[in-house]
PDB file of N, CA and C in Angstrom:
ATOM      1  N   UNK A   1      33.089   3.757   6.748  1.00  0.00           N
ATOM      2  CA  UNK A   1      31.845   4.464   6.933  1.00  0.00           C
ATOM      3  C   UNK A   1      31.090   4.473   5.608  1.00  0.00           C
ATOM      4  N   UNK A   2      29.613   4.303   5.403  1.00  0.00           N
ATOM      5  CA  UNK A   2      28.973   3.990   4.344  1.00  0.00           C
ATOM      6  C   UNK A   2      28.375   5.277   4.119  1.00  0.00           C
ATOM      7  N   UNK A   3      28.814   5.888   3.099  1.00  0.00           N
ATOM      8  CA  UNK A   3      28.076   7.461   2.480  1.00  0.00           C
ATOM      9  C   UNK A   3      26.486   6.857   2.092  1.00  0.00           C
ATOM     10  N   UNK A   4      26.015   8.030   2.501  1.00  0.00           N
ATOM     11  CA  UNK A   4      24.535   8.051   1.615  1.00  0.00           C
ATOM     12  C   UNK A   4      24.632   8.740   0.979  1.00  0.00           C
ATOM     13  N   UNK A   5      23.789   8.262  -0.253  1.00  0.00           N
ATOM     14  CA  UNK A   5      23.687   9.090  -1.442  1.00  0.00           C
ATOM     15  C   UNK A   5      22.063   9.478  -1.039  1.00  0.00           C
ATOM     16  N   UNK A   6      21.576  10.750  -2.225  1.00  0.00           N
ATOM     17  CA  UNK A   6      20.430  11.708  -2.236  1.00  0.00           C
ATOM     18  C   UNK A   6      19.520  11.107  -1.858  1.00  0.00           C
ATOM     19  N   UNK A   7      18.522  10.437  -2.704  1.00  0.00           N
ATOM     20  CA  UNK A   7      17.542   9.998  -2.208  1.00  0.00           C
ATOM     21  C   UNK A   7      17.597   8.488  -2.438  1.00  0.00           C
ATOM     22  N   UNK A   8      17.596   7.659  -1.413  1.00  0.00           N
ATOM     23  CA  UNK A   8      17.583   6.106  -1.132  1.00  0.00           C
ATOM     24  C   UNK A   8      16.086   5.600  -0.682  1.00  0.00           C
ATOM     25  N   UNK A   9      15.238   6.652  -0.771  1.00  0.00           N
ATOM     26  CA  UNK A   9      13.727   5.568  -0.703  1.00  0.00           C
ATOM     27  C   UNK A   9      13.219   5.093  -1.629  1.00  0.00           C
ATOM     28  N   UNK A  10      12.607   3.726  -1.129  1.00  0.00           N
ATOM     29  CA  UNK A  10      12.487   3.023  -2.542  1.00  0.00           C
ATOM     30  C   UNK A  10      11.241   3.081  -3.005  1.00  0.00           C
ATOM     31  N   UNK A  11      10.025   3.512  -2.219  1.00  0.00           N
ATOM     32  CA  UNK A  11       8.684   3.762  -2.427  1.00  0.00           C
ATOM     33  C   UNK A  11       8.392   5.099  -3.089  1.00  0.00           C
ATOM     34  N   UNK A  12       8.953   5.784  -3.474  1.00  0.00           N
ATOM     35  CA  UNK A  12       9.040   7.031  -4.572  1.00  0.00           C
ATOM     36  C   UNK A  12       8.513   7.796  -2.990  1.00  0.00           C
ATOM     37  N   UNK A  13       7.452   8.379  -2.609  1.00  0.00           N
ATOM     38  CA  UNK A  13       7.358   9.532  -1.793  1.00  0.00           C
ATOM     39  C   UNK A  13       7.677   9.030  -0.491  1.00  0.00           C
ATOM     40  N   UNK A  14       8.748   9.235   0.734  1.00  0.00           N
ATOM     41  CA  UNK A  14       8.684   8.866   1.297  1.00  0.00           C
ATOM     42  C   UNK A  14       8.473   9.595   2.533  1.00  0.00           C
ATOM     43  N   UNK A  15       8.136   9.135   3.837  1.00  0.00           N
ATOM     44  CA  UNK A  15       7.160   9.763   4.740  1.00  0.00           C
ATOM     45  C   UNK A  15       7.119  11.167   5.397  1.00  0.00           C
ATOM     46  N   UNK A  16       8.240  11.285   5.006  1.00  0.00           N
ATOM     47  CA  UNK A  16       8.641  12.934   5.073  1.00  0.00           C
ATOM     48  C   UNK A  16       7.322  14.180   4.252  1.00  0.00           C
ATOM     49  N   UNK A  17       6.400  13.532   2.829  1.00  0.00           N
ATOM     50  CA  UNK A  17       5.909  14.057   2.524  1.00  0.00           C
ATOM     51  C   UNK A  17       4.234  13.828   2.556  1.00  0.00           C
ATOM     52  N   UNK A  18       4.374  12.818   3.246  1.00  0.00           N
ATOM     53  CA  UNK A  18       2.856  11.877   3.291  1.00  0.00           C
ATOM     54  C   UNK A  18       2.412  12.617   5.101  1.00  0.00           C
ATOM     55  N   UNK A  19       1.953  13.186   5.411  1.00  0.00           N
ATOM     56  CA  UNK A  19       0.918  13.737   6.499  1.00  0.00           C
ATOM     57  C   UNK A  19       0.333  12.148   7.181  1.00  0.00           C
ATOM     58  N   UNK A  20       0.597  11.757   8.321  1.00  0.00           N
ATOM     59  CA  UNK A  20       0.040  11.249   8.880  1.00  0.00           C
ATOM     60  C   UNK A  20       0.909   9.754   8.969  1.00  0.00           C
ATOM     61  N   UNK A  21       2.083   9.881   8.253  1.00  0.00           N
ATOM     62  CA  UNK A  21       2.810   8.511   7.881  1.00  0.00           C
ATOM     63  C   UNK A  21       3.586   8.218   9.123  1.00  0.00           C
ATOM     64  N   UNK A  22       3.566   7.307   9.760  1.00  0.00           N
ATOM     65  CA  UNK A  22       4.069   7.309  10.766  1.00  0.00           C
ATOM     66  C   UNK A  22       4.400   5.268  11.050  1.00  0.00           C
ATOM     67  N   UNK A  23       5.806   4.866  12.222  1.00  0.00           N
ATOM     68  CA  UNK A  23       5.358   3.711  12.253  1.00  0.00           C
ATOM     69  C   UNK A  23       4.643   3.334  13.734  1.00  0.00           C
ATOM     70  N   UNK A  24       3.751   2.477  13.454  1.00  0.00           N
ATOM     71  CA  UNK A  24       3.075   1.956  14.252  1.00  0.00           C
ATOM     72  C   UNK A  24       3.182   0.997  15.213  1.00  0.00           C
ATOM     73  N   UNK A  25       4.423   0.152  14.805  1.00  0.00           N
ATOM     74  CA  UNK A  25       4.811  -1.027  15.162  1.00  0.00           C
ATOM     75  C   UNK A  25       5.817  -1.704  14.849  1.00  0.00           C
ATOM     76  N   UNK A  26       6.311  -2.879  15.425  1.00  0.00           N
ATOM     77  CA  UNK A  26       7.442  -3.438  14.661  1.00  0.00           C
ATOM     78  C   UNK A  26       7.094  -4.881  15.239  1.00  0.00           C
ATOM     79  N   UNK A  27       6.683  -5.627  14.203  1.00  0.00           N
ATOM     80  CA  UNK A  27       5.906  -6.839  14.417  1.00  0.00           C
ATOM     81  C   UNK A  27       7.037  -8.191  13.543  1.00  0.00           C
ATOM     82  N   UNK A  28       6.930  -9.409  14.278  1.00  0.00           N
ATOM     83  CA  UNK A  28       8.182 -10.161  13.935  1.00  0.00           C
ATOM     84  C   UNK A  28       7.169 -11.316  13.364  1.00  0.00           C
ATOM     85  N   UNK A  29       7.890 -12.015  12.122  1.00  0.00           N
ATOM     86  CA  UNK A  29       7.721 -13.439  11.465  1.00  0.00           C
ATOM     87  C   UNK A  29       8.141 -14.513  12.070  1.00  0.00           C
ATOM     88  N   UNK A  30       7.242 -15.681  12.447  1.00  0.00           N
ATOM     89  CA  UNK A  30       7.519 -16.510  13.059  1.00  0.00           C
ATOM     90  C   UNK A  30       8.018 -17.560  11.690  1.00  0.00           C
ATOM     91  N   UNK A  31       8.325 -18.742  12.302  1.00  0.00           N
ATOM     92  CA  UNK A  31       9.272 -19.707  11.321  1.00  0.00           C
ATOM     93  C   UNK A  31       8.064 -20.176  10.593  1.00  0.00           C
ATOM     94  N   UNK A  32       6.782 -20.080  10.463  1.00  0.00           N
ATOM     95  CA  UNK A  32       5.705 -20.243   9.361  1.00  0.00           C
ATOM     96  C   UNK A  32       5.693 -19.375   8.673  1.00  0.00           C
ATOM     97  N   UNK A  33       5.997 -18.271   8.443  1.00  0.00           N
ATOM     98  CA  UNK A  33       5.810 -16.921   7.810  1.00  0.00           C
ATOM     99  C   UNK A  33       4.687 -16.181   8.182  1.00  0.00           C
ATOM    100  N   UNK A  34       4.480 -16.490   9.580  1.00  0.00           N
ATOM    101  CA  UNK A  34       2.911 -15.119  10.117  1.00  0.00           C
ATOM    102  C   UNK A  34       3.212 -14.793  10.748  1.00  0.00           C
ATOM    103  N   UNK A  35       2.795 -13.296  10.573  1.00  0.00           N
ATOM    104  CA  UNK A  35       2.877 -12.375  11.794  1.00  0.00           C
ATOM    105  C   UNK A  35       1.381 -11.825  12.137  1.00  0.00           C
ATOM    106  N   UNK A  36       1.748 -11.159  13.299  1.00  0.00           N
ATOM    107  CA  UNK A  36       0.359 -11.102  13.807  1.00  0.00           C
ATOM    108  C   UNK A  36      -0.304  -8.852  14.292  1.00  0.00           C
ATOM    109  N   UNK A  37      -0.885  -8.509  13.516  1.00  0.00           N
ATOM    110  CA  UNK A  37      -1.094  -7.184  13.489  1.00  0.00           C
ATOM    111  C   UNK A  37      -1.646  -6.664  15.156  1.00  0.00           C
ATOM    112  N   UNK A  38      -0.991  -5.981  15.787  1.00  0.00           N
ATOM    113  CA  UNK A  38      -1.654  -5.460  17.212  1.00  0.00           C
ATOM    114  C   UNK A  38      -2.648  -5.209  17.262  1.00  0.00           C
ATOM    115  N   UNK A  39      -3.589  -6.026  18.578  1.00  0.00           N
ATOM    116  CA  UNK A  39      -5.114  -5.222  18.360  1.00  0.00           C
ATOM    117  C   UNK A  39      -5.359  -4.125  18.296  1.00  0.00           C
ATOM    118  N   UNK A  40      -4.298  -3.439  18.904  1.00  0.00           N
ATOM    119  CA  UNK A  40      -5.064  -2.105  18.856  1.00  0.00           C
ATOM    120  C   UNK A  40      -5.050  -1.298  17.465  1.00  0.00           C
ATOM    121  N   UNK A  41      -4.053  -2.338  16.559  1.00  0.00           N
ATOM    122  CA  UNK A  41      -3.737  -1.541  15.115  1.00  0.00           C
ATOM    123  C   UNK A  41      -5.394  -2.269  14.499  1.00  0.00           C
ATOM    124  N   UNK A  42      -5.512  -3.332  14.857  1.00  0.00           N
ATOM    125  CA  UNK A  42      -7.000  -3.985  13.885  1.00  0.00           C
ATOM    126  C   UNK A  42      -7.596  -2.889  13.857  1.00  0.00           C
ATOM    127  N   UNK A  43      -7.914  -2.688  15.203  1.00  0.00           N
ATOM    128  CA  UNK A  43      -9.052  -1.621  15.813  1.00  0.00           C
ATOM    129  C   UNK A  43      -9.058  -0.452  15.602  1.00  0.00           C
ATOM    130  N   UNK A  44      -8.210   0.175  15.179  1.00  0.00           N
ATOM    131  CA  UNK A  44      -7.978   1.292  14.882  1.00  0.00           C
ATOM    132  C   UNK A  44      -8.280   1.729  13.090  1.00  0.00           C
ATOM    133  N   UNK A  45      -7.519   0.526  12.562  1.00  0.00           N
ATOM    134  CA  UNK A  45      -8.004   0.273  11.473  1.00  0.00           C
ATOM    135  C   UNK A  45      -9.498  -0.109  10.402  1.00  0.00           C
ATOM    136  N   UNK A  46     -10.376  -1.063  11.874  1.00  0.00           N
ATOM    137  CA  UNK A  46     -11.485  -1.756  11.589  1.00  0.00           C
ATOM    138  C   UNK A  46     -10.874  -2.804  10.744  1.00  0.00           C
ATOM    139  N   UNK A  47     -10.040  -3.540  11.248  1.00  0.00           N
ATOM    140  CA  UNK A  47      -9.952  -4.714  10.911  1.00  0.00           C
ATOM    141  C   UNK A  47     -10.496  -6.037  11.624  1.00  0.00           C
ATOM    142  N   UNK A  48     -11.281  -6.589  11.150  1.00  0.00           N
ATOM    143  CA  UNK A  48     -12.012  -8.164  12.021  1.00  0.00           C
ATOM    144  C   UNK A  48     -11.332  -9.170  10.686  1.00  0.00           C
ATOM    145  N   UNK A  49     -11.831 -10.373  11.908  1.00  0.00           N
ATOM    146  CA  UNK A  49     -11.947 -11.474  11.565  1.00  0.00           C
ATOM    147  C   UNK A  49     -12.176 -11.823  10.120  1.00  0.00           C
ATOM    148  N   UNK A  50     -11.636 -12.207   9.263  1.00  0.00           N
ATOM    149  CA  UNK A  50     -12.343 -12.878   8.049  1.00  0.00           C
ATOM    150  C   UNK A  50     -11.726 -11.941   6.758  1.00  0.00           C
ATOM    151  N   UNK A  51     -12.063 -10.368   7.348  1.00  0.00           N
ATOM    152  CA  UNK A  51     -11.262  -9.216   6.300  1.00  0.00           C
ATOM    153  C   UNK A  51     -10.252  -9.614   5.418  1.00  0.00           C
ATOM    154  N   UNK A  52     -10.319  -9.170   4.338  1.00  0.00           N
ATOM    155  CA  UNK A  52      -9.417  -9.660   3.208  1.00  0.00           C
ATOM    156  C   UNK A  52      -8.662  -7.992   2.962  1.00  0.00           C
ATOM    157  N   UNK A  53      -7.489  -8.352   2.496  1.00  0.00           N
ATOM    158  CA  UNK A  53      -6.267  -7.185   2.380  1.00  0.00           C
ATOM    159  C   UNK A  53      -5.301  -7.624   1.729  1.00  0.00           C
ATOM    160  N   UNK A  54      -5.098  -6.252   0.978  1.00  0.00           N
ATOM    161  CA  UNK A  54      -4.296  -6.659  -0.154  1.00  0.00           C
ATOM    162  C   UNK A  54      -2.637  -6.144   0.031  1.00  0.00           C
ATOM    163  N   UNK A  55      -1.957  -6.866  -0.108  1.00  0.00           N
ATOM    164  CA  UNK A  55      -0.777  -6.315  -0.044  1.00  0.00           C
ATOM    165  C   UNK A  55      -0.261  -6.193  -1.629  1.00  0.00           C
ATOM    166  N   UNK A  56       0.146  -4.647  -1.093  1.00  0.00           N
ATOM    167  CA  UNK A  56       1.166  -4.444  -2.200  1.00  0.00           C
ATOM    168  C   UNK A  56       2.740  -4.026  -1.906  1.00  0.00           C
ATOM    169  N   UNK A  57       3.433  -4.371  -3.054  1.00  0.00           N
ATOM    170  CA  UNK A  57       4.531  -4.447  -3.519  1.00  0.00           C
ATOM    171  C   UNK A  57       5.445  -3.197  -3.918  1.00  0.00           C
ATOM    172  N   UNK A  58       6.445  -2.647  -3.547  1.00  0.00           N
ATOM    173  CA  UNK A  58       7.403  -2.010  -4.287  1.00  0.00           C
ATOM    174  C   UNK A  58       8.641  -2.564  -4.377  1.00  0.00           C
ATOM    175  N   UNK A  59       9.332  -2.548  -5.661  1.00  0.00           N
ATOM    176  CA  UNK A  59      10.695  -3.118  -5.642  1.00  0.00           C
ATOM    177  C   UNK A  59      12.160  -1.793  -5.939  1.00  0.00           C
ATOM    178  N   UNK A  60      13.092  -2.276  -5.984  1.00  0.00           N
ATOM    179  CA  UNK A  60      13.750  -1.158  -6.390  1.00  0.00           C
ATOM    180  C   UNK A  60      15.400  -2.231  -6.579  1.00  0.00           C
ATOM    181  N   UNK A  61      15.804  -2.009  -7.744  1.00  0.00           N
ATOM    182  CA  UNK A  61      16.602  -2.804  -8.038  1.00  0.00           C
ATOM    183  C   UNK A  61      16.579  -4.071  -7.999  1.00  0.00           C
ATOM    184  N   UNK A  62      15.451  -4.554  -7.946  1.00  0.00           N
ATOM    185  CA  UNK A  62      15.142  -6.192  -8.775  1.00  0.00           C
ATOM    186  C   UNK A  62      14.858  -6.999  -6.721  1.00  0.00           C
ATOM    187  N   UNK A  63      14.665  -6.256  -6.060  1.00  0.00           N
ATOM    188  CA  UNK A  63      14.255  -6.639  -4.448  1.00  0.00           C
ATOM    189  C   UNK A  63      13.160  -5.608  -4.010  1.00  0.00           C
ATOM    190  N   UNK A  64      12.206  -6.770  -3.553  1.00  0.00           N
ATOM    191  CA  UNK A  64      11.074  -5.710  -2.393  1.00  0.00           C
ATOM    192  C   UNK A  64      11.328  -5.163  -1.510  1.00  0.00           C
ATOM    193  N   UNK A  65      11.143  -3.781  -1.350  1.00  0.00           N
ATOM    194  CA  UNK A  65      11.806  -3.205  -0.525  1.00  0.00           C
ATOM    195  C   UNK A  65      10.416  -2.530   0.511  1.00  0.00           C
ATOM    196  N   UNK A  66       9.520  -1.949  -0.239  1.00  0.00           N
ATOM    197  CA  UNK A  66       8.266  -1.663   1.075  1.00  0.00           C
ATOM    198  C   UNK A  66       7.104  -2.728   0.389  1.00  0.00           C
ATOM    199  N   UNK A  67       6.149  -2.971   1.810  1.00  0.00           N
ATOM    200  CA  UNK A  67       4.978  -3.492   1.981  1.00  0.00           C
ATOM    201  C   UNK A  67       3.680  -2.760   2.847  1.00  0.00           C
ATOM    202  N   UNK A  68       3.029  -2.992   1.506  1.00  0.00           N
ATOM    203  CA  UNK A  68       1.240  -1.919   2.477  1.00  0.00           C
ATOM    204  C   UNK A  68       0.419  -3.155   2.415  1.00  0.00           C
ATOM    205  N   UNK A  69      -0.273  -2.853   3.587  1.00  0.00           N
ATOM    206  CA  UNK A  69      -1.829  -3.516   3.661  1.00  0.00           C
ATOM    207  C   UNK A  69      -2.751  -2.674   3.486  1.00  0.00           C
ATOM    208  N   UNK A  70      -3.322  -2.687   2.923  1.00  0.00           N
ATOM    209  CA  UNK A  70      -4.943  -2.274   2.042  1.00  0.00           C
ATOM    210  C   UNK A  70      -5.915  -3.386   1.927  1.00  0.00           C
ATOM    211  N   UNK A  71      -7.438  -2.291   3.089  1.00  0.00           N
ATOM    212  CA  UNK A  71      -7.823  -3.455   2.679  1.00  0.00           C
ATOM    213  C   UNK A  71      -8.445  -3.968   1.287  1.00  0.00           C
ATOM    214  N   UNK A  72      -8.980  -4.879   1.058  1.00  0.00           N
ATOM    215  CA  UNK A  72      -9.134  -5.017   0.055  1.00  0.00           C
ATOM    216  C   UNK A  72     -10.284  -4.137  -0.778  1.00  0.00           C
ATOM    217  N   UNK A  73     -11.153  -3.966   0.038  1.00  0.00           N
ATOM    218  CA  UNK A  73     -12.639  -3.220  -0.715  1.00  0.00           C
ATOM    219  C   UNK A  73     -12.229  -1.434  -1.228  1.00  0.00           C
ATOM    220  N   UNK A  74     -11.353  -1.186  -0.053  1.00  0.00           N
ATOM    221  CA  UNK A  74     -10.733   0.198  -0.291  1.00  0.00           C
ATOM    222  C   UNK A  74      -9.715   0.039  -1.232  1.00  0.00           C
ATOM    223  N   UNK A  75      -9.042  -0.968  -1.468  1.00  0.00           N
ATOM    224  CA  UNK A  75      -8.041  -1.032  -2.480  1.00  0.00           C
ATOM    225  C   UNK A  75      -8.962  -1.090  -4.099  1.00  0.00           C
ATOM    226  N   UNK A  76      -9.821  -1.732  -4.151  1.00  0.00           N
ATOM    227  CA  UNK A  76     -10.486  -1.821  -5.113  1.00  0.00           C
ATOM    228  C   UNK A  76     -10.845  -0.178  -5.557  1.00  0.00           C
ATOM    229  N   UNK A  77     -11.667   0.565  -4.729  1.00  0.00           N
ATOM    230  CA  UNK A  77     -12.089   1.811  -5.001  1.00  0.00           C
ATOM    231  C   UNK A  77     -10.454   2.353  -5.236  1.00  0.00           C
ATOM    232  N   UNK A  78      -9.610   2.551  -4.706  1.00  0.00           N
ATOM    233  CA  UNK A  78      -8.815   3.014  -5.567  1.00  0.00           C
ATOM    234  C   UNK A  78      -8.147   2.801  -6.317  1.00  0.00           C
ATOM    235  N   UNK A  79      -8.287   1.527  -6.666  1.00  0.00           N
ATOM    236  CA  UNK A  79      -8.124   1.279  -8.436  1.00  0.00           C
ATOM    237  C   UNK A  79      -9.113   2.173  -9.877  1.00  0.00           C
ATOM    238  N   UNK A  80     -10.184   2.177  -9.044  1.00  0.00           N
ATOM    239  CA  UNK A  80     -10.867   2.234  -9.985  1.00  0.00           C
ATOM    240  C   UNK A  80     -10.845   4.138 -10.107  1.00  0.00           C
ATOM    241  N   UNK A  81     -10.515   4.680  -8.631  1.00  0.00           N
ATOM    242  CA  UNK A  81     -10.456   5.898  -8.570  1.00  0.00           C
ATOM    243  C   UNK A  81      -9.428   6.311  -9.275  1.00  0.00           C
ATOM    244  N   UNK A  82      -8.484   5.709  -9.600  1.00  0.00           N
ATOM    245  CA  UNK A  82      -6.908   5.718 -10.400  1.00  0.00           C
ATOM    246  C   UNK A  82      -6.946   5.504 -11.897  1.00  0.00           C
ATOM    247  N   UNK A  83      -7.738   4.753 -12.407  1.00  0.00           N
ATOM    248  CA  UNK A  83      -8.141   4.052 -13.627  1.00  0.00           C
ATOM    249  C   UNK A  83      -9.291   4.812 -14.217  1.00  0.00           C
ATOM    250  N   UNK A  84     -10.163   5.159 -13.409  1.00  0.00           N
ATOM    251  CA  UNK A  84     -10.975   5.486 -14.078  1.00  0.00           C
ATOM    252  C   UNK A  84     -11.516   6.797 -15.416  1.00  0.00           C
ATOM    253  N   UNK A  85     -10.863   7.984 -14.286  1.00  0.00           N
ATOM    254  CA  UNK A  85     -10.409   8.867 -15.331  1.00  0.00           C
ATOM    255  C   UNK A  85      -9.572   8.479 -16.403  1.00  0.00           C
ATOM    256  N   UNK A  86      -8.713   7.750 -16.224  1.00  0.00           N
ATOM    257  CA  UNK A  86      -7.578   7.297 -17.367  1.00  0.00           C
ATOM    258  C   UNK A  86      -8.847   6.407 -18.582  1.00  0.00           C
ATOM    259  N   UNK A  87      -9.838   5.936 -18.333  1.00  0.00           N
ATOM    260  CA  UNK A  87     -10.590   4.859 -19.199  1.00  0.00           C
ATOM    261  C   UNK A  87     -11.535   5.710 -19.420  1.00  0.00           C
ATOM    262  N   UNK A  88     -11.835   6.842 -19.158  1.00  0.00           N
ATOM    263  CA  UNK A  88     -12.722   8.046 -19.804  1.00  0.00           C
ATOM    264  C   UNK A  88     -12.610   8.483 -20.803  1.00  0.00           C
ATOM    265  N   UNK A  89     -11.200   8.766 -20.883  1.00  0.00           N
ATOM    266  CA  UNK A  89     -10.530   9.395 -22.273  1.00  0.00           C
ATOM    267  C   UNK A  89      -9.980   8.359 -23.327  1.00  0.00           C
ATOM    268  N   UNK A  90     -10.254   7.191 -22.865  1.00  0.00           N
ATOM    269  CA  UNK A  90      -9.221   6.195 -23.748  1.00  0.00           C
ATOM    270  C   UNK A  90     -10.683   5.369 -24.325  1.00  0.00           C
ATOM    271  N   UNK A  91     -11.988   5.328 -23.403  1.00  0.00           N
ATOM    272  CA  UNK A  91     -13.025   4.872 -24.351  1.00  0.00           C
ATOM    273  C   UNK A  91     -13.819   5.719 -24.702  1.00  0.00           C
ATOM    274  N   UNK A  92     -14.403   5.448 -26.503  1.00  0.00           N
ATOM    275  CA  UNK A  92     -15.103   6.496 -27.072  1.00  0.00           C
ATOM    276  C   UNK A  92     -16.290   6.723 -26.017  1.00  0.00           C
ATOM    277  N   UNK A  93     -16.656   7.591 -26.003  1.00  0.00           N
ATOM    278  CA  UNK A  93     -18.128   7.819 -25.340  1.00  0.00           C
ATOM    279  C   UNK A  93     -19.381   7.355 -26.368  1.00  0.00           C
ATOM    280  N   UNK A  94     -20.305   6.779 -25.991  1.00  0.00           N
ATOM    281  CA  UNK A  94     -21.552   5.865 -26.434  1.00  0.00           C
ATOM    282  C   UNK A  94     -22.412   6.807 -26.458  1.00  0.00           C
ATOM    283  N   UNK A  95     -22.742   8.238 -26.326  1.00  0.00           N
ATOM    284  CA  UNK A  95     -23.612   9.011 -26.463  1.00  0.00           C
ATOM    285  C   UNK A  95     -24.216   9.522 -28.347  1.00  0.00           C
ATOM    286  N   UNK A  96     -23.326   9.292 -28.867  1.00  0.00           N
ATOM    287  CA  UNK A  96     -23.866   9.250 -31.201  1.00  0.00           C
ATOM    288  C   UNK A  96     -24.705   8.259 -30.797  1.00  0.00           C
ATOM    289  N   UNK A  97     -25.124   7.276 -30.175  1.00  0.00           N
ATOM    290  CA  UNK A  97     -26.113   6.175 -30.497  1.00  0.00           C
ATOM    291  C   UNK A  97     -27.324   6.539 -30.734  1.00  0.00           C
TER     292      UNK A  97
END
């Protein structure tokens, strides 16, 4: 019998604390490496045709262990929503000019 130890998620918060985290689906890789997202998840999402999305990465002991799709334009804003305060304080302010 395989003990679990404390906490084994590899995405640091896992859905227990995230409101709304839930799975949606369980979608399979064909021998090309595509899979294909349910319409009703596009749609729900506002995902069309052409949309670009970013996947990201978590690893945990040198293997990927979760994968998000974001799309891309929203991934951008929260980069910058993440970064930005951080580049407030780290560049002088241009206002002595």
């Amino acid at each position: 019998m395989v003990k679990k130890s404390g906490n084994n998620a590899c995405c640091g918060p896992t859905c227990e604390s995230m409101s709304g985290c839930k799975v949606e689906a369980v979608i399979s890789v064909d021998e090309r490496g595509q899979m294909v997202l349910p319409k009703e998840m596009r749609a729900k999402a506002g995902i069309r045709a052409g949309d670009k999305l970013a996947l990201v990465s978590w690893e945990k002991e040198g293997k990927v262990c979760c994968l998000v799709l974001i799309k891309a334009g929203d991934f951008g804003e929260m980069v910058k929503g993440f970064l930005g305060p951080m580049m407030q304080e780290i560049m002088p302010s241009d206002t002595g000019k």
